[in-house]
PDB file of N, CA and C in Angstrom:
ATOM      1  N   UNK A   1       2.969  11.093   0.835  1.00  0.00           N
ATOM      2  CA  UNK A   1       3.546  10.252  -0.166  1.00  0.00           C
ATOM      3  C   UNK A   1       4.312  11.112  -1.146  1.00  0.00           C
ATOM      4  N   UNK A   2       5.234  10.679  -1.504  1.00  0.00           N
ATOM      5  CA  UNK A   2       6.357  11.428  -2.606  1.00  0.00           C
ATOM      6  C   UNK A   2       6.411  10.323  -3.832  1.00  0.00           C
ATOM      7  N   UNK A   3       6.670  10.876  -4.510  1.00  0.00           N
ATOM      8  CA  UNK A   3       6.861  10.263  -6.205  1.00  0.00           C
ATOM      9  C   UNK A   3       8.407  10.481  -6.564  1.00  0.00           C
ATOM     10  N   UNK A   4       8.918   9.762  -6.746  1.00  0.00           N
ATOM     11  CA  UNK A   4      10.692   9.749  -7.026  1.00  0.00           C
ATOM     12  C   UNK A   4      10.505   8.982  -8.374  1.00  0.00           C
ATOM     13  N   UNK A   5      11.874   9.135  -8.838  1.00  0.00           N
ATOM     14  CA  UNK A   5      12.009   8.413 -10.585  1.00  0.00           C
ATOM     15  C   UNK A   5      13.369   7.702  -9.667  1.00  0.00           C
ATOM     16  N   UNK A   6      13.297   6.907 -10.001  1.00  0.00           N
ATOM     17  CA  UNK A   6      14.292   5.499 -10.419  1.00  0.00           C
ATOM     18  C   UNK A   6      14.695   4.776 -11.393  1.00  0.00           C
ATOM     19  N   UNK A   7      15.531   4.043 -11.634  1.00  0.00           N
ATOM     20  CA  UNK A   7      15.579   3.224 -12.436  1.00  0.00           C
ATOM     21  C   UNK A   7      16.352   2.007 -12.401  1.00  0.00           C
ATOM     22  N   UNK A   8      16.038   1.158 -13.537  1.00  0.00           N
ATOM     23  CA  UNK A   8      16.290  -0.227 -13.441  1.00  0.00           C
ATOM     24  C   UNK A   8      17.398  -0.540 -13.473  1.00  0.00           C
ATOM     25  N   UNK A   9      18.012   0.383 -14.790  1.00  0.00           N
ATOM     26  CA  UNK A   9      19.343   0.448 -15.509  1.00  0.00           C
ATOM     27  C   UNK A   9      19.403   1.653 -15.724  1.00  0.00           C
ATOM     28  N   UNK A  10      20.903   1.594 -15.787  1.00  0.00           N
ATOM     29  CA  UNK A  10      21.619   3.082 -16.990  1.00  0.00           C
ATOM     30  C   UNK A  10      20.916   2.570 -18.278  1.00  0.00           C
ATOM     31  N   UNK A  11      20.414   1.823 -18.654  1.00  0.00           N
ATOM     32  CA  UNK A  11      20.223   1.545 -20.401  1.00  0.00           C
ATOM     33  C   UNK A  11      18.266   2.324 -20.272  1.00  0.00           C
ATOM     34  N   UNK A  12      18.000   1.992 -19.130  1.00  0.00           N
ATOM     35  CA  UNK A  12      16.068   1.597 -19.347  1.00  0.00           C
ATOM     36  C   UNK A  12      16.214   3.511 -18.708  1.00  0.00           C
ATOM     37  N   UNK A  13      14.616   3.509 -19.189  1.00  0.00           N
ATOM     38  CA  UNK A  13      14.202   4.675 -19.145  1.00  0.00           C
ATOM     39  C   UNK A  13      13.255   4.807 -17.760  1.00  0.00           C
ATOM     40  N   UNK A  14      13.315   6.094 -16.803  1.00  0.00           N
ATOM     41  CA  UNK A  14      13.429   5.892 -15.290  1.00  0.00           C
ATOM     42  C   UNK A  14      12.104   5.254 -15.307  1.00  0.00           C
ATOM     43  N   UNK A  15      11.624   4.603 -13.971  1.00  0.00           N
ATOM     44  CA  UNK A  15      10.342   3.867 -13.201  1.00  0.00           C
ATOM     45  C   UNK A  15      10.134   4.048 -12.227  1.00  0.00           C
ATOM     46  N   UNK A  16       8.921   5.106 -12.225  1.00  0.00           N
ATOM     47  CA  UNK A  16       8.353   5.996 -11.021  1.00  0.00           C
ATOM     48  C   UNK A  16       8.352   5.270 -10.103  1.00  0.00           C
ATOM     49  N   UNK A  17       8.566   5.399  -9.143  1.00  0.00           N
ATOM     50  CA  UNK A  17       8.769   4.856  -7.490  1.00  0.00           C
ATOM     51  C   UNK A  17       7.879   5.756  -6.514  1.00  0.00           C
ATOM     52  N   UNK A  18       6.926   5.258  -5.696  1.00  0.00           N
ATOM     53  CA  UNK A  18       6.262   5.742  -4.865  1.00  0.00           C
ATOM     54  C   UNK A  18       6.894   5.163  -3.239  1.00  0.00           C
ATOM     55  N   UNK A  19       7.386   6.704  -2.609  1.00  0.00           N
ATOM     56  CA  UNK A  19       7.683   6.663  -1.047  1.00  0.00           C
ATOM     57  C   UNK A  19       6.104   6.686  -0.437  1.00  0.00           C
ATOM     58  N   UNK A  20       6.117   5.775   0.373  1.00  0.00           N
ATOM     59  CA  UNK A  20       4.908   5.565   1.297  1.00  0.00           C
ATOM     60  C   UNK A  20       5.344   6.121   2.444  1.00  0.00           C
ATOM     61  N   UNK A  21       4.496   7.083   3.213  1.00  0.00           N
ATOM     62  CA  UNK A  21       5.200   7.599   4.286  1.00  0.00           C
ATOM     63  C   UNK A  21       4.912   6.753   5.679  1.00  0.00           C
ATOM     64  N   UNK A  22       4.344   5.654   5.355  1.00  0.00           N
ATOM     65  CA  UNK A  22       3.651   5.141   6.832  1.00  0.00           C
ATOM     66  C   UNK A  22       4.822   3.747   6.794  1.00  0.00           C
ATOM     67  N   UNK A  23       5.223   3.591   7.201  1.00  0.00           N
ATOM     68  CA  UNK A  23       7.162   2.687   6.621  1.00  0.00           C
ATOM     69  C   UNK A  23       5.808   1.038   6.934  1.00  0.00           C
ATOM     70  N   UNK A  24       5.302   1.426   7.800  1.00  0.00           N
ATOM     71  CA  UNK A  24       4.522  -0.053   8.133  1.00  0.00           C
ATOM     72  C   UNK A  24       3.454  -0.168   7.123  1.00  0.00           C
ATOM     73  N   UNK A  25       3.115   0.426   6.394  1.00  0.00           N
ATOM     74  CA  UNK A  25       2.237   0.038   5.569  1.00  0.00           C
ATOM     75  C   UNK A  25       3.131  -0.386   3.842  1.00  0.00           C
ATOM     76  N   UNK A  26       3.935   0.472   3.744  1.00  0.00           N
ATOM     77  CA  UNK A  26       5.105  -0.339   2.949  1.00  0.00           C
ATOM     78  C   UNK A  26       5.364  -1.701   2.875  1.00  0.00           C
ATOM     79  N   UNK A  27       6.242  -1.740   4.018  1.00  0.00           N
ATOM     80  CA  UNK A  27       5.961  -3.414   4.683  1.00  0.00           C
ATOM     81  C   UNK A  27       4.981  -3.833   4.068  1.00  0.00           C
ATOM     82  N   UNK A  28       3.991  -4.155   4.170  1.00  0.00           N
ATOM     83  CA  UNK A  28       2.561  -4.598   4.358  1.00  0.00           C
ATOM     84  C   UNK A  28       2.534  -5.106   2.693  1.00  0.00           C
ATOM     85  N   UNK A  29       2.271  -3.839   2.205  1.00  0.00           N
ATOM     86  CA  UNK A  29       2.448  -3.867   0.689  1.00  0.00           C
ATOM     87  C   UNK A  29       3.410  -4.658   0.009  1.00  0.00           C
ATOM     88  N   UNK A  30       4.567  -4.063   0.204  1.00  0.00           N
ATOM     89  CA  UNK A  30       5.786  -5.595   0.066  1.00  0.00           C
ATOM     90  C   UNK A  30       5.827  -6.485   0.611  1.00  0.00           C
ATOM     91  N   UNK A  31       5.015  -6.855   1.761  1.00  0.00           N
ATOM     92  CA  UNK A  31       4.568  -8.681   1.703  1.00  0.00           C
ATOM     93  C   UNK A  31       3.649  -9.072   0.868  1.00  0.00           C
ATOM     94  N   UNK A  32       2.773  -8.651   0.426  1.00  0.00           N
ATOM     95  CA  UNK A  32       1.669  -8.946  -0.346  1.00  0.00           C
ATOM     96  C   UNK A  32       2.231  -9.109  -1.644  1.00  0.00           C
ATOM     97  N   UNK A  33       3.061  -8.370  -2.157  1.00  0.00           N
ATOM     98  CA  UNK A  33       4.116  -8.212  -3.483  1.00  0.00           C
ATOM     99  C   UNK A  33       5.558  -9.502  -3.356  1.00  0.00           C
ATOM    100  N   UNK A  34       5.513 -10.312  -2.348  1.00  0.00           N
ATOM    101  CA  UNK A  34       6.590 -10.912  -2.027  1.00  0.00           C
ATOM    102  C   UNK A  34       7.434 -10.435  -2.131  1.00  0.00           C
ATOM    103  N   UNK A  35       8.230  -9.018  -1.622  1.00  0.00           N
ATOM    104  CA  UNK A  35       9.672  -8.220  -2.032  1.00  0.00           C
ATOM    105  C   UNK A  35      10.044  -8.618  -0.675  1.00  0.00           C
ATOM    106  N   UNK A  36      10.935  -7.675  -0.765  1.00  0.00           N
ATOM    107  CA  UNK A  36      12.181  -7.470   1.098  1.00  0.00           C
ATOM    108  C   UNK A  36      10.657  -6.324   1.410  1.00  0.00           C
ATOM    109  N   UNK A  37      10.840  -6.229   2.743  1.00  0.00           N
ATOM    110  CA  UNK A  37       9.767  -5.554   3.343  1.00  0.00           C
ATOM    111  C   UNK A  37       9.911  -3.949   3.351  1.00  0.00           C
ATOM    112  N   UNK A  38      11.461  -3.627   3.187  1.00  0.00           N
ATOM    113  CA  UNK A  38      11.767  -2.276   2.894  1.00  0.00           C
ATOM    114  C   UNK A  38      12.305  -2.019   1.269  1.00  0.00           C
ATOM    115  N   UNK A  39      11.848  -2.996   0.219  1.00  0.00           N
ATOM    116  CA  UNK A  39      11.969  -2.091  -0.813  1.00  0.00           C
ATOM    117  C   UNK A  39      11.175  -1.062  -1.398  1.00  0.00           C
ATOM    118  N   UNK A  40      11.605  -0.192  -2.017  1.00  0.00           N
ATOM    119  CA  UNK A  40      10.734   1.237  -2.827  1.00  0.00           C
ATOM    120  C   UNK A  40       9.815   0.440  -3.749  1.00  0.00           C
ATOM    121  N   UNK A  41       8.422   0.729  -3.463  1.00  0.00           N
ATOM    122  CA  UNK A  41       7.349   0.038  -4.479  1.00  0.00           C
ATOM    123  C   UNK A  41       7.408   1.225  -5.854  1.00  0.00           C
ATOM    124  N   UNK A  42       6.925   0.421  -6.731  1.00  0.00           N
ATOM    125  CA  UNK A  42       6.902   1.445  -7.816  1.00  0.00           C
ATOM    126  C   UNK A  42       6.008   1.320  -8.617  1.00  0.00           C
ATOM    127  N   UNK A  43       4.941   2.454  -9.706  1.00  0.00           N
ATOM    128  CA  UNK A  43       3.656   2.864  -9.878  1.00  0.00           C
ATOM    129  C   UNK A  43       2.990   1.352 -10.232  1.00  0.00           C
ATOM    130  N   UNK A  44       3.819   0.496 -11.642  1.00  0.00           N
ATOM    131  CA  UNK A  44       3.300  -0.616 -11.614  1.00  0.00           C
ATOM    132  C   UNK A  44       2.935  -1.435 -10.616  1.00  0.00           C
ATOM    133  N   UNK A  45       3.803  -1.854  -9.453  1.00  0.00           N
ATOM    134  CA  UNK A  45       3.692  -3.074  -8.231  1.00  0.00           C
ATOM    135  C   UNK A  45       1.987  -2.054  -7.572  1.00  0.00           C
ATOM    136  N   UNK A  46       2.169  -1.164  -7.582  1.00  0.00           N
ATOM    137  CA  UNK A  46       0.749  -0.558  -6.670  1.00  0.00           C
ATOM    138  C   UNK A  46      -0.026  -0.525  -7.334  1.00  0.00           C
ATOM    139  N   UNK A  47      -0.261  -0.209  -8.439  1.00  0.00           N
ATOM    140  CA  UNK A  47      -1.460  -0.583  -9.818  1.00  0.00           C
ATOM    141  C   UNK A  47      -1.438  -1.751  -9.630  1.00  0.00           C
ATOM    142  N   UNK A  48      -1.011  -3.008  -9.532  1.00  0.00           N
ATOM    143  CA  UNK A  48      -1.194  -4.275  -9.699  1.00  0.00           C
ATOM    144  C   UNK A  48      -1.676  -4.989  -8.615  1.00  0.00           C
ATOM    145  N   UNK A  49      -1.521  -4.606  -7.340  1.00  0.00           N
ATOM    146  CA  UNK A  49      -1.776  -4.796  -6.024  1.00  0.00           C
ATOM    147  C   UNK A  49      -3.474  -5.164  -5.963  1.00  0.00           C
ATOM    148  N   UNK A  50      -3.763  -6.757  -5.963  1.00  0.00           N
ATOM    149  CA  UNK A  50      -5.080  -7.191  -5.637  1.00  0.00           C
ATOM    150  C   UNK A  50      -5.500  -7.662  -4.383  1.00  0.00           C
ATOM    151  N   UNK A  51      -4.136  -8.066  -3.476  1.00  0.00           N
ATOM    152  CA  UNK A  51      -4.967  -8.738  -2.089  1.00  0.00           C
ATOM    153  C   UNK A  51      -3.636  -7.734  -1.145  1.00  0.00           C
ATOM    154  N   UNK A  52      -4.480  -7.559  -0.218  1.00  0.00           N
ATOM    155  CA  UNK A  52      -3.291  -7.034   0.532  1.00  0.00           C
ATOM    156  C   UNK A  52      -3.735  -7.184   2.155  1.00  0.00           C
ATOM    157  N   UNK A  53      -2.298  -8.071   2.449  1.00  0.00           N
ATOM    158  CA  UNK A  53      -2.605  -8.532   3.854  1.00  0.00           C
ATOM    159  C   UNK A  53      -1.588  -7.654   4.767  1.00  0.00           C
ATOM    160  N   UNK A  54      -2.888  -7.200   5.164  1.00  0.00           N
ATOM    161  CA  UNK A  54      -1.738  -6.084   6.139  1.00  0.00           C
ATOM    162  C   UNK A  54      -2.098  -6.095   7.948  1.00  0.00           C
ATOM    163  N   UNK A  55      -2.475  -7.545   8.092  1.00  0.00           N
ATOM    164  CA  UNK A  55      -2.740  -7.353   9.362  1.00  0.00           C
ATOM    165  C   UNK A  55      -1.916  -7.612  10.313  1.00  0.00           C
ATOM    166  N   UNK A  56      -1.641  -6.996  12.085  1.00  0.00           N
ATOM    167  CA  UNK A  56      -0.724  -6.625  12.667  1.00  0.00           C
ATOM    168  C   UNK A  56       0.342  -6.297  11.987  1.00  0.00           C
ATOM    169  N   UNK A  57       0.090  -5.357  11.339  1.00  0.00           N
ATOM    170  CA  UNK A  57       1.593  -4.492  10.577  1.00  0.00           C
ATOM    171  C   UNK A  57       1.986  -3.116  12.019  1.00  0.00           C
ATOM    172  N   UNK A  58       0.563  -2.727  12.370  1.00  0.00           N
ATOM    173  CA  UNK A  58       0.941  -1.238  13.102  1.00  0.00           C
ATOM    174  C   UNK A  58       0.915  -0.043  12.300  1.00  0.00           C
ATOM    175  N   UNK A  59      -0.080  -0.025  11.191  1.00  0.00           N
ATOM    176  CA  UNK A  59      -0.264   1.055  10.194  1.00  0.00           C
ATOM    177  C   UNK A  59      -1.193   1.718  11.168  1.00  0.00           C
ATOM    178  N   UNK A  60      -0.883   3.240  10.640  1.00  0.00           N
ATOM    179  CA  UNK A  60      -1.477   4.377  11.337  1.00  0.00           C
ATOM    180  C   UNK A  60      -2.018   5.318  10.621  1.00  0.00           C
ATOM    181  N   UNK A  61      -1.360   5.363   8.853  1.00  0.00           N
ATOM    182  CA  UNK A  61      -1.738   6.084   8.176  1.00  0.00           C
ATOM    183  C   UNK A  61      -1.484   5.251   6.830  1.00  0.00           C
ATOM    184  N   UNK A  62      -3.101   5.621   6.059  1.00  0.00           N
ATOM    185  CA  UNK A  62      -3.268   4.898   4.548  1.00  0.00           C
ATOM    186  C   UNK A  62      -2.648   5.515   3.226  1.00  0.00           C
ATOM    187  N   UNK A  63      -2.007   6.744   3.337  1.00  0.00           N
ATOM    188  CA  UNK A  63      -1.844   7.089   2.471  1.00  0.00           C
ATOM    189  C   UNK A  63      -0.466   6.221   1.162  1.00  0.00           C
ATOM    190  N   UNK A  64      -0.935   7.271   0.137  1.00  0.00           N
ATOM    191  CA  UNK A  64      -0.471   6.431  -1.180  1.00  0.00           C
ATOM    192  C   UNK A  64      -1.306   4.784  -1.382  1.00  0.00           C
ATOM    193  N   UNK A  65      -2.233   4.255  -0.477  1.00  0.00           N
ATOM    194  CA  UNK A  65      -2.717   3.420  -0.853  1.00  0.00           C
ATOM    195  C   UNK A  65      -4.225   3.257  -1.992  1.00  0.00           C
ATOM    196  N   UNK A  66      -4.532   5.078  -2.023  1.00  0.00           N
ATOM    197  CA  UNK A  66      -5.577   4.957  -2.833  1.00  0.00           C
ATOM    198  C   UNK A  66      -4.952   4.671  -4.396  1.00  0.00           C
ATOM    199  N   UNK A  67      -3.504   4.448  -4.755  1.00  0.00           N
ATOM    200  CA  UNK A  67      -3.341   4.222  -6.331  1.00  0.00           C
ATOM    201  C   UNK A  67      -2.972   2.676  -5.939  1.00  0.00           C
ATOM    202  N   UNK A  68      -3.532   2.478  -5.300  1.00  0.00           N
ATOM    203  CA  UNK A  68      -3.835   0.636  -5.458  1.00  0.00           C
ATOM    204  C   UNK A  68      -5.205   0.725  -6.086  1.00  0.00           C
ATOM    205  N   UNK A  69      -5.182   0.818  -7.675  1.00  0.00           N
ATOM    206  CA  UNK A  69      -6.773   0.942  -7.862  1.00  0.00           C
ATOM    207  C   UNK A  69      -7.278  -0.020  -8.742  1.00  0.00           C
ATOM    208  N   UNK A  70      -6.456  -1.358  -8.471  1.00  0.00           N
ATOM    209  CA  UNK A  70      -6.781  -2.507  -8.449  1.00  0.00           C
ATOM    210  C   UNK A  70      -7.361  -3.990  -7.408  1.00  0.00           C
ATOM    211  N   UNK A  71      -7.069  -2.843  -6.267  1.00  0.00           N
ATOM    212  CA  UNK A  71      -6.653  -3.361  -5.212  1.00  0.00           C
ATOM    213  C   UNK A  71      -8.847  -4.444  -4.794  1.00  0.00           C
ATOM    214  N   UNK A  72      -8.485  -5.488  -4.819  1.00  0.00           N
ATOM    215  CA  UNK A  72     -10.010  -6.418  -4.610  1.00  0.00           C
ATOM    216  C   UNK A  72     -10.553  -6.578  -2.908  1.00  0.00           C
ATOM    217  N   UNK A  73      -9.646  -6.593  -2.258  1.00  0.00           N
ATOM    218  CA  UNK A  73      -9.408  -7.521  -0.601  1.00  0.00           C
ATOM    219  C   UNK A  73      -8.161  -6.846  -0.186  1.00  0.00           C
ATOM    220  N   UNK A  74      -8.632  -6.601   1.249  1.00  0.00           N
ATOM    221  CA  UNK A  74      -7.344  -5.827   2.472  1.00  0.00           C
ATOM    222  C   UNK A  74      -7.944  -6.082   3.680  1.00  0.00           C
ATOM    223  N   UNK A  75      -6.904  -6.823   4.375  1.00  0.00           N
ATOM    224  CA  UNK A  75      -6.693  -7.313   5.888  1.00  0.00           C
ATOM    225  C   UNK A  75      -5.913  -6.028   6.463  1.00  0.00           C
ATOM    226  N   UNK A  76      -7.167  -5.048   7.532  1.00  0.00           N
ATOM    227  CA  UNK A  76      -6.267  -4.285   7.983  1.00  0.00           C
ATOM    228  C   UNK A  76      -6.287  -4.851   9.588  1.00  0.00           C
ATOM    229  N   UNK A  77      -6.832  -6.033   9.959  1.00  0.00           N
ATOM    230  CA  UNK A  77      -7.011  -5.798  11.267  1.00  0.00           C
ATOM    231  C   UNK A  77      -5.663  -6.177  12.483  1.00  0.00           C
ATOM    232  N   UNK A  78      -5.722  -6.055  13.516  1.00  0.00           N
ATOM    233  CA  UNK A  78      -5.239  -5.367  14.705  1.00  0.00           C
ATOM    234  C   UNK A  78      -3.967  -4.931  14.074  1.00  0.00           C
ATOM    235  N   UNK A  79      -4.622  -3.252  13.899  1.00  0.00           N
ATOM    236  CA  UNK A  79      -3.880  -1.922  13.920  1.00  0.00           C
ATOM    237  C   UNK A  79      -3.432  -1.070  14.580  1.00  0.00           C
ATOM    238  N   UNK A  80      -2.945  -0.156  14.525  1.00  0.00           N
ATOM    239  CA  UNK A  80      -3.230   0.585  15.354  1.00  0.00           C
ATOM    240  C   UNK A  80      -4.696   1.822  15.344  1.00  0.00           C
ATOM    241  N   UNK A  81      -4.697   3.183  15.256  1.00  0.00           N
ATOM    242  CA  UNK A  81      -5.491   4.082  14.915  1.00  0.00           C
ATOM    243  C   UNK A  81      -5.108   4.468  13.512  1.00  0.00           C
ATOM    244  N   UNK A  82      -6.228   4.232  12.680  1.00  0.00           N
ATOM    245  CA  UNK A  82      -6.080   4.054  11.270  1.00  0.00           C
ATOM    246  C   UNK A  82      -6.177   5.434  10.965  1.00  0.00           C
ATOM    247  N   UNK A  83      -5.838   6.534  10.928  1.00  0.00           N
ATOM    248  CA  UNK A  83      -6.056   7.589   9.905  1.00  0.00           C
ATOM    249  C   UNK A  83      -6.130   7.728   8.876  1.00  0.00           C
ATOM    250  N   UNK A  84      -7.540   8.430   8.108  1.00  0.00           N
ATOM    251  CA  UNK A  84      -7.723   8.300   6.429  1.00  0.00           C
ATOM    252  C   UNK A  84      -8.408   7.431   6.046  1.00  0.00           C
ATOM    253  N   UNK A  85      -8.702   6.510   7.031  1.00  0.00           N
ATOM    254  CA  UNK A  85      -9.050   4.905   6.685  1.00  0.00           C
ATOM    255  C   UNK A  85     -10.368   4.927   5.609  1.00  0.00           C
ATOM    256  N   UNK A  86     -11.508   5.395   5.771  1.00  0.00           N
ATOM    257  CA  UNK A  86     -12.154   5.767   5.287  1.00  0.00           C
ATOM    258  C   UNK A  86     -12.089   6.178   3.790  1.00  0.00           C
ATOM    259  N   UNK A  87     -11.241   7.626   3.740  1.00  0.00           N
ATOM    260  CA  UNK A  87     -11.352   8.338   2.643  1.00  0.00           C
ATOM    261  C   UNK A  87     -10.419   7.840   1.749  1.00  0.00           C
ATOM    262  N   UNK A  88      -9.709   6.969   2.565  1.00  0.00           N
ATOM    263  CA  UNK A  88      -8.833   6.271   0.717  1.00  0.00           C
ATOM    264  C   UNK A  88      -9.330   4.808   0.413  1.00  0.00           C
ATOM    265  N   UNK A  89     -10.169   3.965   1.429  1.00  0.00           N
ATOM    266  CA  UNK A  89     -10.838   3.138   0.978  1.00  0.00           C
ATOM    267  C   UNK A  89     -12.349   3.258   0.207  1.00  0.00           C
ATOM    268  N   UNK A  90     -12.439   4.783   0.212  1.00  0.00           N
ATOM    269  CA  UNK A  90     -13.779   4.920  -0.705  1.00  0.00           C
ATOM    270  C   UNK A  90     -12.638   5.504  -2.109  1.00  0.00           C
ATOM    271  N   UNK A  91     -11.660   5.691  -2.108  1.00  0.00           N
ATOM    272  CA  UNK A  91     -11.087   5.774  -3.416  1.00  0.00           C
ATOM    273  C   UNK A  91     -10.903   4.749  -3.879  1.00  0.00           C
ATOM    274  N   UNK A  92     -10.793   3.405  -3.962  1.00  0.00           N
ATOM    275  CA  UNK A  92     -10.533   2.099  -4.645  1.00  0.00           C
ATOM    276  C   UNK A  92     -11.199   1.591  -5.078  1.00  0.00           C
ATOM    277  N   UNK A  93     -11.646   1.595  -6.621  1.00  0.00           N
ATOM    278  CA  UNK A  93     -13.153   1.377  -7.562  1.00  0.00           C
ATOM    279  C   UNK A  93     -12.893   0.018  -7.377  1.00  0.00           C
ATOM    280  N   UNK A  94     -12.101  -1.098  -7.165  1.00  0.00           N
ATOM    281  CA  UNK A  94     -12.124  -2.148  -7.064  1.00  0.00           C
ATOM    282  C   UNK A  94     -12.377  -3.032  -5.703  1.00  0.00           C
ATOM    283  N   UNK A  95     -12.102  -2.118  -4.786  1.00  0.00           N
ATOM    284  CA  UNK A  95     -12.384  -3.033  -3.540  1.00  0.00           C
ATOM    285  C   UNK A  95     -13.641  -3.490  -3.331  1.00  0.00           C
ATOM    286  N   UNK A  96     -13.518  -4.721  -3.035  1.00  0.00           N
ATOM    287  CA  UNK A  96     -14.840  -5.939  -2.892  1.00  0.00           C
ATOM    288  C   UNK A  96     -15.091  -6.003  -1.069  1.00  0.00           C
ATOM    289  N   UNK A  97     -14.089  -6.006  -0.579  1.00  0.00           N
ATOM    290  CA  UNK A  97     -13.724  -6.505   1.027  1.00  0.00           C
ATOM    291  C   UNK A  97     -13.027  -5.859   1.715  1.00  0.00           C
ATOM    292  N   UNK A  98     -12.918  -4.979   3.096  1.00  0.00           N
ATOM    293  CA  UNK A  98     -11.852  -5.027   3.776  1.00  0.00           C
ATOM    294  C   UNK A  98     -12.220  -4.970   5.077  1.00  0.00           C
ATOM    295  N   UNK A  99     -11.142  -6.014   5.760  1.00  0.00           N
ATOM    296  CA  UNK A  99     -11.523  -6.663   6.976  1.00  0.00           C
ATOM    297  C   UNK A  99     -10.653  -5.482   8.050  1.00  0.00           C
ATOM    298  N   UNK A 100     -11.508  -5.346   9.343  1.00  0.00           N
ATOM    299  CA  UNK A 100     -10.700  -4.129   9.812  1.00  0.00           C
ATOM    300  C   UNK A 100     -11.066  -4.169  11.700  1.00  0.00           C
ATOM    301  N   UNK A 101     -11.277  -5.043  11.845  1.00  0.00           N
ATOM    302  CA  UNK A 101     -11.371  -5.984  13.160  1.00  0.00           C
ATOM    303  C   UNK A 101     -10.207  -5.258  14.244  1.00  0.00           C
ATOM    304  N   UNK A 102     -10.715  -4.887  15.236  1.00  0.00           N
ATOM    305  CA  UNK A 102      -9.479  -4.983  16.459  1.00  0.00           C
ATOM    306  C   UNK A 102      -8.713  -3.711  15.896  1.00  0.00           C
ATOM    307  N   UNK A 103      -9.344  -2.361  15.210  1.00  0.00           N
ATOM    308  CA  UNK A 103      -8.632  -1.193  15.557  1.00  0.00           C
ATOM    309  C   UNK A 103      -9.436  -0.070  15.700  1.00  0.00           C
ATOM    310  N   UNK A 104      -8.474   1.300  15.787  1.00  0.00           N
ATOM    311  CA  UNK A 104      -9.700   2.301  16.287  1.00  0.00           C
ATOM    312  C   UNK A 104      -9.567   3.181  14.832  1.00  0.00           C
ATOM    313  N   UNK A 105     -10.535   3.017  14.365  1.00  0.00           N
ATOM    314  CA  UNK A 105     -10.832   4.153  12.932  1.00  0.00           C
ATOM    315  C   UNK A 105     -11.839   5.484  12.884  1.00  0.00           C
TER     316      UNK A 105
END
């Protein structure tokens, strides 16, 4: 995961943007966020992130998903081979649920 500055405007002051390197778990995230499926999420939209339905996306790798640390509920099931799966879902002080059916972790 990479951290880029963006911004809104020439007037506003930049708004950190997080590159997700797994492009399908992006997706995933920007459906849950209702965006286009390839826009750049940024620190707020992933701090804010409470349900996230990411099933048959074809994610392979979780990363940048541990600063979802709001994040309550995640549909990861039929995936592919989840790498990390584990160690960034024990980073999320908020997760209540995550469903993970039909992949190999």
């Amino acid at each position: 995961m990479q951290s880029l500055l963006g911004s809104t405007s020439q007037n506003k002051s930049p708004v950190p943007i997080f590159a997700i390197f797994d492009s399908q778990l992006q997706a995933a995230i920007n459906f849950s966020l209702n965006k286009n499926l390839n826009d750049l999420i940024t620190i707020d939209e992933i701090e804010s992130l409470k349900y996230l339905n990411a099933s048959n996306f074809s994610i392979s790798d979780l990363s940048g998903l541990e600063y979802a640390k709001n994040l309550e509920y995640a549909d990861f099931q039929n995936n592919k081979t989840i790498k990390n799966y584990f160690a960034i879902l024990n980073k999320l002080p908020k997760l209540v649920m995550a469903r993970c059916g039909r992949n190999h972790l």
